[in-house]
PDB file of N, CA and C in Angstrom:
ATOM      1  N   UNK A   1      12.316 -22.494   4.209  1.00  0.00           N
ATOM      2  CA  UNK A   1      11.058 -21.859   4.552  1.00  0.00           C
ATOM      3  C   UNK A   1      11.267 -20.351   4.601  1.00  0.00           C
ATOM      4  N   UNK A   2      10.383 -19.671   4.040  1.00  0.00           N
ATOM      5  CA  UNK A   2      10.591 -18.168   4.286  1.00  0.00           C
ATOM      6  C   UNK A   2      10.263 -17.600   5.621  1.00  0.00           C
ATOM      7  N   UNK A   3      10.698 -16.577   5.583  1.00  0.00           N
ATOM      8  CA  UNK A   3      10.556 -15.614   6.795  1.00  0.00           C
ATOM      9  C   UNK A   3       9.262 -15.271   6.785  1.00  0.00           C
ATOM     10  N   UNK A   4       8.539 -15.029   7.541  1.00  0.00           N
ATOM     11  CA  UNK A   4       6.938 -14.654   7.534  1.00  0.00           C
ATOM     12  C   UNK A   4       7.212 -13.025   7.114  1.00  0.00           C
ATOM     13  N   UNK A   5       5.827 -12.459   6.739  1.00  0.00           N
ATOM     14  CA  UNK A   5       5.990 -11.015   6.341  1.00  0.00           C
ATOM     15  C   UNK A   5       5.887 -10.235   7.347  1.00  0.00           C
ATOM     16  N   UNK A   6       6.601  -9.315   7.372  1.00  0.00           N
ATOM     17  CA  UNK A   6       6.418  -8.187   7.997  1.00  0.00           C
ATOM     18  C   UNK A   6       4.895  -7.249   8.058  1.00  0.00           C
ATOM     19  N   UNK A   7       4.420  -6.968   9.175  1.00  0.00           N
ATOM     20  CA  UNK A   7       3.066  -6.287   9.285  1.00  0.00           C
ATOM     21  C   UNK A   7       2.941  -5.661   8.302  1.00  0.00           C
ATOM     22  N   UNK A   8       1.945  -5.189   7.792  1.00  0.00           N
ATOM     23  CA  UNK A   8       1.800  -4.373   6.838  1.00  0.00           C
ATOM     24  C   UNK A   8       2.059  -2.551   7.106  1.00  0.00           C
ATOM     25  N   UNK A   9       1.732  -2.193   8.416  1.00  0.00           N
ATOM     26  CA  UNK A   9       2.242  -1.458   8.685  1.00  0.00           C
ATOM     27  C   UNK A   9       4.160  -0.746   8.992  1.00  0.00           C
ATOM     28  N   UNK A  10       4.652  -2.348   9.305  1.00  0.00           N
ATOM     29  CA  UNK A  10       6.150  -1.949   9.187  1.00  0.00           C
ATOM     30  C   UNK A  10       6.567  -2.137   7.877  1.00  0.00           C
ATOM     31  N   UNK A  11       5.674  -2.841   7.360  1.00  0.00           N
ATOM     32  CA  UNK A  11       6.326  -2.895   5.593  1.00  0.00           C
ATOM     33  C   UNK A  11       6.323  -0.996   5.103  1.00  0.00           C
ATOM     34  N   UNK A  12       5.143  -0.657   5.485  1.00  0.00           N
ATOM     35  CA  UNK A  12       4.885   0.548   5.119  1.00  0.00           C
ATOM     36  C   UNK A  12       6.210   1.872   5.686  1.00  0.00           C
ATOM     37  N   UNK A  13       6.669   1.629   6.815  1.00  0.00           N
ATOM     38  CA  UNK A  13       7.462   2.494   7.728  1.00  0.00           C
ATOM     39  C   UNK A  13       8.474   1.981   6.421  1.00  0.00           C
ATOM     40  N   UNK A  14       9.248   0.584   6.217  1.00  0.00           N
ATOM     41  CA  UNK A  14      10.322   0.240   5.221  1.00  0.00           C
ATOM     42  C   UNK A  14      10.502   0.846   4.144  1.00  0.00           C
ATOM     43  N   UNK A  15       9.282   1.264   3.548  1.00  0.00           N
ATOM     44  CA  UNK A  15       9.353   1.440   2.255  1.00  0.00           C
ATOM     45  C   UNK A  15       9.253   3.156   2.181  1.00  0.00           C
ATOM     46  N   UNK A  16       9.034   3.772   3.253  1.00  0.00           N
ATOM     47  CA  UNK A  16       9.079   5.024   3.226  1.00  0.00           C
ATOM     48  C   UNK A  16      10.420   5.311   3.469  1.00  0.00           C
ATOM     49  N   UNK A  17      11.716   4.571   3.615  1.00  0.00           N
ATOM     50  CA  UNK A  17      13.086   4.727   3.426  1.00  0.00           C
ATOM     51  C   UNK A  17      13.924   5.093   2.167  1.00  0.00           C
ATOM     52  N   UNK A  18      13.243   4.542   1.388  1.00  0.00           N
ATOM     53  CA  UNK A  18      13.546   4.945  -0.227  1.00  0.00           C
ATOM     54  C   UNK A  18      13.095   6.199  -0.397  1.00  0.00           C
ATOM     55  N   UNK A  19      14.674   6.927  -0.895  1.00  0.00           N
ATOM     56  CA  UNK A  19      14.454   8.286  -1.413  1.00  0.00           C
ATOM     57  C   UNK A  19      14.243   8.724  -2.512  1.00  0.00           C
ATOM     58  N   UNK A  20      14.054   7.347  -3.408  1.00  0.00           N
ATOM     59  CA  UNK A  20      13.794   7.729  -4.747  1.00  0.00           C
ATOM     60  C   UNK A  20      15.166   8.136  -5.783  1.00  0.00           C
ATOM     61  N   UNK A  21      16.283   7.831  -5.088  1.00  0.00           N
ATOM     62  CA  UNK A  21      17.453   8.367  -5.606  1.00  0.00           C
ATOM     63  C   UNK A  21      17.919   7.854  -7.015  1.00  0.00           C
ATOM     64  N   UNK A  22      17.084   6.787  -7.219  1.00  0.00           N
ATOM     65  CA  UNK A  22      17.981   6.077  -8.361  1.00  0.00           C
ATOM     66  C   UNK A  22      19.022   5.444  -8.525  1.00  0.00           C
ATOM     67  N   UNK A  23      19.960   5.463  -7.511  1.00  0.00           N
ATOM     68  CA  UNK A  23      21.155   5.228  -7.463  1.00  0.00           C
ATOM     69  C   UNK A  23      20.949   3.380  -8.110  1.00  0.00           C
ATOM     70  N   UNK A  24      20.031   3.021  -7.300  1.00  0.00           N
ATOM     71  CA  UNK A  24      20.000   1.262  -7.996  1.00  0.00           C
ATOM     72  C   UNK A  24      19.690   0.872  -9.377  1.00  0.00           C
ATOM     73  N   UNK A  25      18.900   1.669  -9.796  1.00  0.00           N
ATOM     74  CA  UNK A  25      19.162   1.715 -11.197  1.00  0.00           C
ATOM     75  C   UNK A  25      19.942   0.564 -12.035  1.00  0.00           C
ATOM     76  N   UNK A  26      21.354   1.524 -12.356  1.00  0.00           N
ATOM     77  CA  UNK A  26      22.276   1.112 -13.108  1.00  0.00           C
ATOM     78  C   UNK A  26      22.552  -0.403 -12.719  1.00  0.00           C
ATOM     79  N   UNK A  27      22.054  -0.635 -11.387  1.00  0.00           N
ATOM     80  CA  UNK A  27      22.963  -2.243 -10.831  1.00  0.00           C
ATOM     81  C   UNK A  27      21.722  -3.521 -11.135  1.00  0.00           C
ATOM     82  N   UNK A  28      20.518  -2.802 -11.631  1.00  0.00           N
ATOM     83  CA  UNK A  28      19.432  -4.137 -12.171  1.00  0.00           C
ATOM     84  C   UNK A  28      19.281  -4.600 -13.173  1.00  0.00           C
ATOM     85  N   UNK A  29      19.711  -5.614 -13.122  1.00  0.00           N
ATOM     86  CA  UNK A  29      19.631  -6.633 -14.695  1.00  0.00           C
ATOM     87  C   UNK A  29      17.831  -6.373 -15.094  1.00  0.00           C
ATOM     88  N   UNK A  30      16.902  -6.560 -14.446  1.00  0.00           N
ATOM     89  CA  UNK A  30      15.915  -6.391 -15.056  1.00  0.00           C
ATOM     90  C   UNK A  30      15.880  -4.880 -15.512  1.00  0.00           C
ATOM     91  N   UNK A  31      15.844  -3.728 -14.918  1.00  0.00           N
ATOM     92  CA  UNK A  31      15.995  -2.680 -15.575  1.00  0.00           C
ATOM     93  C   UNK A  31      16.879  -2.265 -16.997  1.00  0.00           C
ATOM     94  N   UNK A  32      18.432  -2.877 -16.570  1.00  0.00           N
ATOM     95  CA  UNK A  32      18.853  -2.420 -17.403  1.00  0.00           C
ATOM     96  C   UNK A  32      18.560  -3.298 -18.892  1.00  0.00           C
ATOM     97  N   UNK A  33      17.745  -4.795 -18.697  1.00  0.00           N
ATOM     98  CA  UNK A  33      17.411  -5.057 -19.998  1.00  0.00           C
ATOM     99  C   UNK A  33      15.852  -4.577 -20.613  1.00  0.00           C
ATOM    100  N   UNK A  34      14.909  -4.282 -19.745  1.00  0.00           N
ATOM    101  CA  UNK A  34      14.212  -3.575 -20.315  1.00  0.00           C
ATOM    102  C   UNK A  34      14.102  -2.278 -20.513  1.00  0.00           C
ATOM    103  N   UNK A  35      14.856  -1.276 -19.606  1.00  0.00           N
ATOM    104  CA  UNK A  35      14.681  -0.163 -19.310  1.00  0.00           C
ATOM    105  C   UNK A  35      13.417   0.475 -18.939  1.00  0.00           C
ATOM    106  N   UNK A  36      12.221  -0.304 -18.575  1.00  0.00           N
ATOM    107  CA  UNK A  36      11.251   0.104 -17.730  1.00  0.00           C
ATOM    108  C   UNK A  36      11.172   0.539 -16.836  1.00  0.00           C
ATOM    109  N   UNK A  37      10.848   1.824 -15.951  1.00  0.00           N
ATOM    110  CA  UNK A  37      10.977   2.287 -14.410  1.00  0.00           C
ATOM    111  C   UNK A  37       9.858   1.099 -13.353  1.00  0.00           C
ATOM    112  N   UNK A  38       9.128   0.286 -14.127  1.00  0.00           N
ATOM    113  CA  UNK A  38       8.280  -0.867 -13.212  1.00  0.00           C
ATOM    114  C   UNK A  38       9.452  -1.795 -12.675  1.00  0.00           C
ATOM    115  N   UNK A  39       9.971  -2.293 -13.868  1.00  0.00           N
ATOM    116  CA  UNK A  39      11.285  -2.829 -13.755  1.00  0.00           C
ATOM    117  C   UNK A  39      12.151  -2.555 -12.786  1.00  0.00           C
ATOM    118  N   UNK A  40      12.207  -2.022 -12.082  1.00  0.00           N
ATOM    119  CA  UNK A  40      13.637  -1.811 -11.085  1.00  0.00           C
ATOM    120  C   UNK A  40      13.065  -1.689  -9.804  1.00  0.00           C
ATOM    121  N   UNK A  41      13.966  -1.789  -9.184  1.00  0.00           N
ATOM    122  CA  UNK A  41      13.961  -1.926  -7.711  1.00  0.00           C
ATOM    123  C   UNK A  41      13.088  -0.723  -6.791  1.00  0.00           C
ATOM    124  N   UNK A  42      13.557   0.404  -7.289  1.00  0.00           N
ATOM    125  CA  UNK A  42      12.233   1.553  -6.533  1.00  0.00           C
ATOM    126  C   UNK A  42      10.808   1.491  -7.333  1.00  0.00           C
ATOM    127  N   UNK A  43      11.194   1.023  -8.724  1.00  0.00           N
ATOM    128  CA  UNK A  43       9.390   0.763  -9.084  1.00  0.00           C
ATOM    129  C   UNK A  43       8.579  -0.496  -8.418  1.00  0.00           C
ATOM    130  N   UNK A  44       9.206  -1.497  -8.204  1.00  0.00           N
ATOM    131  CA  UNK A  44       8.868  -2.602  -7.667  1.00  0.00           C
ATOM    132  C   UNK A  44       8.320  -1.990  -5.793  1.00  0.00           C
ATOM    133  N   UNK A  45       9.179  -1.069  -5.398  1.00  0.00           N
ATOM    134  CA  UNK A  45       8.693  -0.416  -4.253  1.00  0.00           C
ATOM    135  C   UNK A  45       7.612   0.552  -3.938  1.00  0.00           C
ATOM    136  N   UNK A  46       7.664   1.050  -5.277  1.00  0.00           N
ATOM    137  CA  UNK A  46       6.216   1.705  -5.386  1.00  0.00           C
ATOM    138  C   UNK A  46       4.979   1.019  -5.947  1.00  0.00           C
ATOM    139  N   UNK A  47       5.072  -0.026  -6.460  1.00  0.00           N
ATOM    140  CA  UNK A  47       3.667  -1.044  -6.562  1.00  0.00           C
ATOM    141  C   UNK A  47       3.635  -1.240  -5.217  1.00  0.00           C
ATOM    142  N   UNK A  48       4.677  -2.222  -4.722  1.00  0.00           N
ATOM    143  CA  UNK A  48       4.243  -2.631  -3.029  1.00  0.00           C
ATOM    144  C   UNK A  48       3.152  -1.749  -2.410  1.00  0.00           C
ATOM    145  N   UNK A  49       3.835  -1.115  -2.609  1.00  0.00           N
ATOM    146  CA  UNK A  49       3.823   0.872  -1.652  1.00  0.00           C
ATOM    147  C   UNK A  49       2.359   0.411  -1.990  1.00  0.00           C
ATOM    148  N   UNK A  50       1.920   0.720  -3.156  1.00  0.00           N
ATOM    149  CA  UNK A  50       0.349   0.849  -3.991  1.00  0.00           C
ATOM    150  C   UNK A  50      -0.609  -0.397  -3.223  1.00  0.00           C
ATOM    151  N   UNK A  51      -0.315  -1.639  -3.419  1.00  0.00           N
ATOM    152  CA  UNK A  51      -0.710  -2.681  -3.350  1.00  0.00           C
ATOM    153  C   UNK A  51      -0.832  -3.298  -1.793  1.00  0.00           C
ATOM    154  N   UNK A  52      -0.202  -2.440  -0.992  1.00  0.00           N
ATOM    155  CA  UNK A  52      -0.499  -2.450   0.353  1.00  0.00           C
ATOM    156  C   UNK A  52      -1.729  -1.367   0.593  1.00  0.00           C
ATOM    157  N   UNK A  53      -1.670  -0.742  -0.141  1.00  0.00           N
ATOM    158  CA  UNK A  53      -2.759   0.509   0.254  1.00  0.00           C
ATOM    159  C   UNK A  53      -4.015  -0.006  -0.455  1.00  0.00           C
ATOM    160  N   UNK A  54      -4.139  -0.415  -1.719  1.00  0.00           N
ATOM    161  CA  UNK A  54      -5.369  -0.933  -2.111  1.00  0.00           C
ATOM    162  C   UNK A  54      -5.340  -2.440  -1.187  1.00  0.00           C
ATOM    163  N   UNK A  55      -4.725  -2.974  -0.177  1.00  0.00           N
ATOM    164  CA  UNK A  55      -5.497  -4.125   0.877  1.00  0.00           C
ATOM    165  C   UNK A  55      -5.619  -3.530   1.928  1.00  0.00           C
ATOM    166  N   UNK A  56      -5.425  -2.551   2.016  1.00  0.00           N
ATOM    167  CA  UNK A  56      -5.902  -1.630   3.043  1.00  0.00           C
ATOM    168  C   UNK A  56      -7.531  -1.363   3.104  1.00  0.00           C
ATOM    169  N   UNK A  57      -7.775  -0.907   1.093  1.00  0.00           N
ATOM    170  CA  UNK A  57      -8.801  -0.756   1.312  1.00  0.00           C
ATOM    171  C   UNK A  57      -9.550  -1.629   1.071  1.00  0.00           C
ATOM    172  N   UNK A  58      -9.618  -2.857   1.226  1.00  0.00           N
ATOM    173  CA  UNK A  58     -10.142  -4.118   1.004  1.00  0.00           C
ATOM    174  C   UNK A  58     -10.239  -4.763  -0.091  1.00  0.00           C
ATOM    175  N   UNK A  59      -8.899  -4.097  -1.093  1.00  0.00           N
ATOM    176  CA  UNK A  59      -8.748  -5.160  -2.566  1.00  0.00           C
ATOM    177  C   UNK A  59      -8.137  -6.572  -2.717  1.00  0.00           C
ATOM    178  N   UNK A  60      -8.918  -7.629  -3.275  1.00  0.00           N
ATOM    179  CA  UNK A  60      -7.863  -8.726  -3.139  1.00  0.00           C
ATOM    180  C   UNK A  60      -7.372  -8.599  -4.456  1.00  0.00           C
ATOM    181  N   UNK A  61      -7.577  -8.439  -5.261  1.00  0.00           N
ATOM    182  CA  UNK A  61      -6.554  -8.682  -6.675  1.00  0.00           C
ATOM    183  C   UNK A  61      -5.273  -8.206  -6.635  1.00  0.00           C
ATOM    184  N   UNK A  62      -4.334  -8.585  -7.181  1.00  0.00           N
ATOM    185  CA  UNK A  62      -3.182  -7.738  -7.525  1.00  0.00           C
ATOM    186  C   UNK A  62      -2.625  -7.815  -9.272  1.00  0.00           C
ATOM    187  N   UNK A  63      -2.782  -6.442  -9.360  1.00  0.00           N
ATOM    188  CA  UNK A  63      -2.644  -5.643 -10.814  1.00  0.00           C
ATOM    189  C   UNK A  63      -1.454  -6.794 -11.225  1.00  0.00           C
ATOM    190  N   UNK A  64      -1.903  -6.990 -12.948  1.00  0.00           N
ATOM    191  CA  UNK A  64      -0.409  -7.713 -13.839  1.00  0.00           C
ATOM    192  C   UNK A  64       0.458  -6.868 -13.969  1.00  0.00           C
ATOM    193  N   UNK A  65       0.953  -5.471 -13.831  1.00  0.00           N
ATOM    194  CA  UNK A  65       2.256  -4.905 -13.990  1.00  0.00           C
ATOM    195  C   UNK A  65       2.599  -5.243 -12.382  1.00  0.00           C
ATOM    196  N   UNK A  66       2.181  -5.190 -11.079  1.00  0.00           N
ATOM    197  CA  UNK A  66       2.702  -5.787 -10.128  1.00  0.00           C
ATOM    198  C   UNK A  66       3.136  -7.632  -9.863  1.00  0.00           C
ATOM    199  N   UNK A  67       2.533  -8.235 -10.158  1.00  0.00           N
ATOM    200  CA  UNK A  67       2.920  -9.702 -10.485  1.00  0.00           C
ATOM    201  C   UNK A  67       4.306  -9.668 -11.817  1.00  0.00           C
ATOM    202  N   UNK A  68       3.887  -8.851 -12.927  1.00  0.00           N
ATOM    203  CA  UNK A  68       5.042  -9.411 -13.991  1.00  0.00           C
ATOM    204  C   UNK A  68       6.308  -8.584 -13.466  1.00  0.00           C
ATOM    205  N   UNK A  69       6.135  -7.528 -12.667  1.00  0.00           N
ATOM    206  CA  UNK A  69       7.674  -7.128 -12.073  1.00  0.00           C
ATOM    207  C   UNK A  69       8.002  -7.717 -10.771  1.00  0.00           C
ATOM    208  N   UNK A  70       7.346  -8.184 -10.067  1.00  0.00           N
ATOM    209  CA  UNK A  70       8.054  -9.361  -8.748  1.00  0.00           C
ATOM    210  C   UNK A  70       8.325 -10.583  -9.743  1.00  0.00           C
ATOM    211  N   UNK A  71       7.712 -10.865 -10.550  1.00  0.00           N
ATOM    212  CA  UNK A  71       8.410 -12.097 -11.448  1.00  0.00           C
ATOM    213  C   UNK A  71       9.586 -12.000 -12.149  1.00  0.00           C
ATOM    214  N   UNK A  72       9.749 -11.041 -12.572  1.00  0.00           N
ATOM    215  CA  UNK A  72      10.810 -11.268 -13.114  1.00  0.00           C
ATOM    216  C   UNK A  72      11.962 -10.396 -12.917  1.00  0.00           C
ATOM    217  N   UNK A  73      12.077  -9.800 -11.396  1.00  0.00           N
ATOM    218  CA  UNK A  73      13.258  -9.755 -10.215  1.00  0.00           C
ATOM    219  C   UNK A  73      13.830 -10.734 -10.358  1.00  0.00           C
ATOM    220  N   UNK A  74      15.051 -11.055 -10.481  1.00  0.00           N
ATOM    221  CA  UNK A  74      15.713 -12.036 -10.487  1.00  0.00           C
ATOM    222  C   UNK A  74      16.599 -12.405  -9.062  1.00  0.00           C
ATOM    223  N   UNK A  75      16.198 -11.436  -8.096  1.00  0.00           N
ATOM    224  CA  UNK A  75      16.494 -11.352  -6.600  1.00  0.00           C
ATOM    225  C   UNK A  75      18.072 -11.144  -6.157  1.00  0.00           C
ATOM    226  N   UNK A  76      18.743 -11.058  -7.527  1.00  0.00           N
ATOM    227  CA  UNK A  76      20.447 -10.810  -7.012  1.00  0.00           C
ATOM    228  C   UNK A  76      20.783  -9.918  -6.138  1.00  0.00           C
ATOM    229  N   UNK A  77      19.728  -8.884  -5.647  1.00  0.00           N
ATOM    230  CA  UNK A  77      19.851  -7.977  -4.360  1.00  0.00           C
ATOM    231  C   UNK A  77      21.092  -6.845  -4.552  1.00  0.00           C
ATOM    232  N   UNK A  78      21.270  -7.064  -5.995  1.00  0.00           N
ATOM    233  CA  UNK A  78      22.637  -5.727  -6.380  1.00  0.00           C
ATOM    234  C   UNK A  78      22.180  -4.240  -5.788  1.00  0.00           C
ATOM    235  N   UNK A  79      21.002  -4.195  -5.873  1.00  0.00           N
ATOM    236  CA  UNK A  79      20.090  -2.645  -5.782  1.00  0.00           C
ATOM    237  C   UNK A  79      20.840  -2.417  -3.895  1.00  0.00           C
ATOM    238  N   UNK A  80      20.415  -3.527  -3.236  1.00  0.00           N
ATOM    239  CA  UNK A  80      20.532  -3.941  -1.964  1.00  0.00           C
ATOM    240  C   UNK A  80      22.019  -2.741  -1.171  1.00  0.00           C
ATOM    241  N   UNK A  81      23.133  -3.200  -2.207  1.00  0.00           N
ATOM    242  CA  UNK A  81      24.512  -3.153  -1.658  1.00  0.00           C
ATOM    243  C   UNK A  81      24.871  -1.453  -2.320  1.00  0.00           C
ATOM    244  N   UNK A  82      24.463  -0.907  -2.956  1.00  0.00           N
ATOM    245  CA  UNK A  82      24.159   0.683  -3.429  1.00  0.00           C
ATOM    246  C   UNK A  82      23.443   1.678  -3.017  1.00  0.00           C
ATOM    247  N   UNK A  83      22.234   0.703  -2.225  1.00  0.00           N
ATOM    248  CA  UNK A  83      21.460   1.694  -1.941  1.00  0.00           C
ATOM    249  C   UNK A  83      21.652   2.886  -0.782  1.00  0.00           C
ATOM    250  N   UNK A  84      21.701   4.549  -0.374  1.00  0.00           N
ATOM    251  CA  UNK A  84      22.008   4.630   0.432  1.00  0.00           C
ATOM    252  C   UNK A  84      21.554   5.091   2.296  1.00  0.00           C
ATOM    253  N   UNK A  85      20.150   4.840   1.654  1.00  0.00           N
ATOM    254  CA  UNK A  85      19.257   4.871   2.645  1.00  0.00           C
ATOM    255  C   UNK A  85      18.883   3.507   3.185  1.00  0.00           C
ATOM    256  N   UNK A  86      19.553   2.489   2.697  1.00  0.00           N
ATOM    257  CA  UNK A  86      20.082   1.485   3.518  1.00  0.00           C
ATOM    258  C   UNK A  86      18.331  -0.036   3.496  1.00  0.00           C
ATOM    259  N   UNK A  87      17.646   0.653   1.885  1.00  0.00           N
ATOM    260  CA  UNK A  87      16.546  -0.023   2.124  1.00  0.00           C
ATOM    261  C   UNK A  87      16.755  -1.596   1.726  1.00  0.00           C
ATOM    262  N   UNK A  88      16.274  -2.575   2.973  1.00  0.00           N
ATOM    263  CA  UNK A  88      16.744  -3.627   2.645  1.00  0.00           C
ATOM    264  C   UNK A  88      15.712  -4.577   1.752  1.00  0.00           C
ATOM    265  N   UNK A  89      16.550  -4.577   0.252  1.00  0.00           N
ATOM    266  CA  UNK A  89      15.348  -5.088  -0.347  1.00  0.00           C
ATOM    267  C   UNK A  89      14.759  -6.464  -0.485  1.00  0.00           C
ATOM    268  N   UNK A  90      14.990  -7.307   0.924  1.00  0.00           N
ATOM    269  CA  UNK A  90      14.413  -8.422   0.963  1.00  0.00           C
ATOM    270  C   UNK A  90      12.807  -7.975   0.986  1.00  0.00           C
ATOM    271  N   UNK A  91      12.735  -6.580   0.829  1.00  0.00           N
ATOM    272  CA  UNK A  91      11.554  -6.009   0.446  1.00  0.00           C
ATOM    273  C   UNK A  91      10.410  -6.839  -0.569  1.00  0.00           C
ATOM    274  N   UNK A  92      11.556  -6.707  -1.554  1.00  0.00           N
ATOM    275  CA  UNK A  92      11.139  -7.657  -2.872  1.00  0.00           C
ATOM    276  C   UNK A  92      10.739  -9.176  -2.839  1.00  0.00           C
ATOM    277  N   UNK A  93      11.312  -9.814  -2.078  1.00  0.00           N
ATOM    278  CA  UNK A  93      11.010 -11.053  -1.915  1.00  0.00           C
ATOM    279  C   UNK A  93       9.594 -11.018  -1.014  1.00  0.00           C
ATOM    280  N   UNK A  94       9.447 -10.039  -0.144  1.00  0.00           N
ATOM    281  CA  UNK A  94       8.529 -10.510   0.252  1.00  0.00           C
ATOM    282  C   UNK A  94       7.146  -9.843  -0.706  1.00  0.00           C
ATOM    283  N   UNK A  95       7.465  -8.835  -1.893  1.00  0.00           N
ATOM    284  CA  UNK A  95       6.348  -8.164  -2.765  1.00  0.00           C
ATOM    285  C   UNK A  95       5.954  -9.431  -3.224  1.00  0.00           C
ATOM    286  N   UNK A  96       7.401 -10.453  -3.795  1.00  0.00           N
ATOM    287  CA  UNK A  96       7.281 -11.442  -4.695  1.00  0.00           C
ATOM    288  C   UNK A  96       5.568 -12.441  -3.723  1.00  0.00           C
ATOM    289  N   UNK A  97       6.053 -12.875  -2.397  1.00  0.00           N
ATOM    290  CA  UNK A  97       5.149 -13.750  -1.661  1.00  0.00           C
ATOM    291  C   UNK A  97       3.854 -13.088  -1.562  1.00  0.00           C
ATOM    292  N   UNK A  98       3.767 -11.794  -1.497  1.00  0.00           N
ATOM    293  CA  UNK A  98       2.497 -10.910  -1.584  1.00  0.00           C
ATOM    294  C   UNK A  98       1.582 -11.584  -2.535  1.00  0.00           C
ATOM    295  N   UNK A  99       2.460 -11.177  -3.770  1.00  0.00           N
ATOM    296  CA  UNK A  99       2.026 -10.969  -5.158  1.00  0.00           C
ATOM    297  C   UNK A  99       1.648 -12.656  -5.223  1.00  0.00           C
ATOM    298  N   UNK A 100       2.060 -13.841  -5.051  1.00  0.00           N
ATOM    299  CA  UNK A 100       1.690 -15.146  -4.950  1.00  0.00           C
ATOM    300  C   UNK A 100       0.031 -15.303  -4.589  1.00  0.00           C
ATOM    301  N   UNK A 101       0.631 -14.816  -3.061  1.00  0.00           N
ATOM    302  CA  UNK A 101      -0.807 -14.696  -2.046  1.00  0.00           C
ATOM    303  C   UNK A 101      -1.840 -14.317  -3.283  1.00  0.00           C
ATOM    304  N   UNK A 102      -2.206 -12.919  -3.784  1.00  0.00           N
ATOM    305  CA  UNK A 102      -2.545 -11.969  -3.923  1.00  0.00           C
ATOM    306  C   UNK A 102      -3.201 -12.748  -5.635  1.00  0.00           C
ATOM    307  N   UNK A 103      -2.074 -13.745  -6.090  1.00  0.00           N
ATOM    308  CA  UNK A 103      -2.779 -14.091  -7.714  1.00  0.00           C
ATOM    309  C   UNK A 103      -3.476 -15.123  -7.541  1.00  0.00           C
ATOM    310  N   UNK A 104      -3.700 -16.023  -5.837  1.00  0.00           N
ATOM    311  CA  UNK A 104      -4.030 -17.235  -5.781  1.00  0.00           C
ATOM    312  C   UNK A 104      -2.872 -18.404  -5.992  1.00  0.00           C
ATOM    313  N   UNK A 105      -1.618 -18.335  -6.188  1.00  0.00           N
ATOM    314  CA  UNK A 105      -1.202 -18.971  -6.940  1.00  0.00           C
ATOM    315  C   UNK A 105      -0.282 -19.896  -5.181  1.00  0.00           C
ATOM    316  N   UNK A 106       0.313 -20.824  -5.232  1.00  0.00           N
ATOM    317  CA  UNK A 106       0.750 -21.663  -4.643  1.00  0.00           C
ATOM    318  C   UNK A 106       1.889 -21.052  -4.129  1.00  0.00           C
ATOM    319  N   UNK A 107       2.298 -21.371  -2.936  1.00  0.00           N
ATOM    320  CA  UNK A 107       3.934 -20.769  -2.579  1.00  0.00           C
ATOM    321  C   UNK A 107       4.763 -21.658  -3.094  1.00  0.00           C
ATOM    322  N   UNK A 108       5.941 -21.512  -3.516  1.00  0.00           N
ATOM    323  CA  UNK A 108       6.993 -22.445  -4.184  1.00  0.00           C
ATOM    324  C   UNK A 108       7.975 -22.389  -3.333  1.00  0.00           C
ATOM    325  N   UNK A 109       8.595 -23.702  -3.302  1.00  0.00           N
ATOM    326  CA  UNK A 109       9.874 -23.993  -2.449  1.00  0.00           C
ATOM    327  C   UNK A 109      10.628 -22.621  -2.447  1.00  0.00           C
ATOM    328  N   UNK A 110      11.102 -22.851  -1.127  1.00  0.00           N
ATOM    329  CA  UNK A 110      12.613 -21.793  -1.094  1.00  0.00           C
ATOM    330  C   UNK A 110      13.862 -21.863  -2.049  1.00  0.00           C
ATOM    331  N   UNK A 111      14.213 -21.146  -2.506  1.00  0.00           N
ATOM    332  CA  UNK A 111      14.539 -21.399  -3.832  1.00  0.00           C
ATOM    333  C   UNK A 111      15.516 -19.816  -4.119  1.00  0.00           C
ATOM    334  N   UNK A 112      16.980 -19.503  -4.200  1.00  0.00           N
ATOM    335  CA  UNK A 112      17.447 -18.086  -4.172  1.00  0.00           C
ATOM    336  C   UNK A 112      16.977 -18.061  -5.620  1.00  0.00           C
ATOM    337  N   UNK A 113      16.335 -16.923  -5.288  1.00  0.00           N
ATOM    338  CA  UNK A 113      16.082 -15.704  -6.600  1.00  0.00           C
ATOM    339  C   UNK A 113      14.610 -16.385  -7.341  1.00  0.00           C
ATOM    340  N   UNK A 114      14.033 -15.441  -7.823  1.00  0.00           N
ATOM    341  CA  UNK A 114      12.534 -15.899  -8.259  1.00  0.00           C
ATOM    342  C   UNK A 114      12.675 -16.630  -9.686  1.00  0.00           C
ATOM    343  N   UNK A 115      13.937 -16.285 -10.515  1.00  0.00           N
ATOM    344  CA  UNK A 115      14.540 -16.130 -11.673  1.00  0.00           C
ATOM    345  C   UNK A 115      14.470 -18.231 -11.775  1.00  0.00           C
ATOM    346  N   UNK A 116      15.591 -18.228 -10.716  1.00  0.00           N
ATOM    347  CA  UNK A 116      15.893 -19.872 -10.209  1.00  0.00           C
ATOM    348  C   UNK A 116      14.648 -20.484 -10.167  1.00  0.00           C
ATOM    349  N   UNK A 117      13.650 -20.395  -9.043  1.00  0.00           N
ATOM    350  CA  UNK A 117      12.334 -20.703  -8.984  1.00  0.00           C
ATOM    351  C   UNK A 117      11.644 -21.522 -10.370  1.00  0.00           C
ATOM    352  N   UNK A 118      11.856 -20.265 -11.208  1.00  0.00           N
ATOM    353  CA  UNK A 118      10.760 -20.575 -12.280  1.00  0.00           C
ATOM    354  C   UNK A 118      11.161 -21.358 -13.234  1.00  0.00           C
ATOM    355  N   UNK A 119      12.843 -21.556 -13.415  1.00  0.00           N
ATOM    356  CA  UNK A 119      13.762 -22.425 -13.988  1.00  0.00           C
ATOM    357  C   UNK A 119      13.035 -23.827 -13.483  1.00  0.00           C
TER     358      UNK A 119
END
């Protein structure tokens, strides 16, 4: 069973920890095979970032470049162990449950990594 989410407001305090450094980069398999900045671990933090603020302002949809990059996180948490502002990116897992909520779509068993899941 997952962990319930964090308020939306402490999600918000979390994600203002990321300095934008890049440093995780180099350590994401999804980045480094597409080379997309949506793709990686601080872009995936700045949809959140986004997608908390448009349910702020009373949006239920959530945008397909936010769903197709929590999908295909593969959750190995490499970004996790580099990062040095220490942001813990079970972040992502919970964008991933957002982004569920958010398409209508069903919660799926607990399951490591979203990658596994969809296997």
């Amino acid at each position: 069973m997952s962990k319930p989410l964090p308020a939306p407001g402490d999600l918000a305090g979390i994600l203002r920890t990321c300095v934008q450094c890049g440093l995780c980069l180099p350590h994401c398999a999804t980045f480094l095979a597409t080379g997309n900045e949506v793709q990686s671990p601080r872009g995936r933090l700045v949809l959140l970032e986004g997608l908390l603020a448009s349910a702020a302002a009373g949006a239920d949809d959530a945008p397909d470049a936010f769903l197709d990059a929590f999908d295909q996180c593969i959750g190995c948490r490499a970004c996790e162990s580099v990062c040095p502002s220490g942001v813990p990116y079970t972040l992502l897992a919970h964008g991933h449950e957002l982004a569920d909520r958010r398409a209508g779509r069903a919660a799926e068993p607990a399951v490591p990594g979203p990658l596994l899941r969809r296997l």
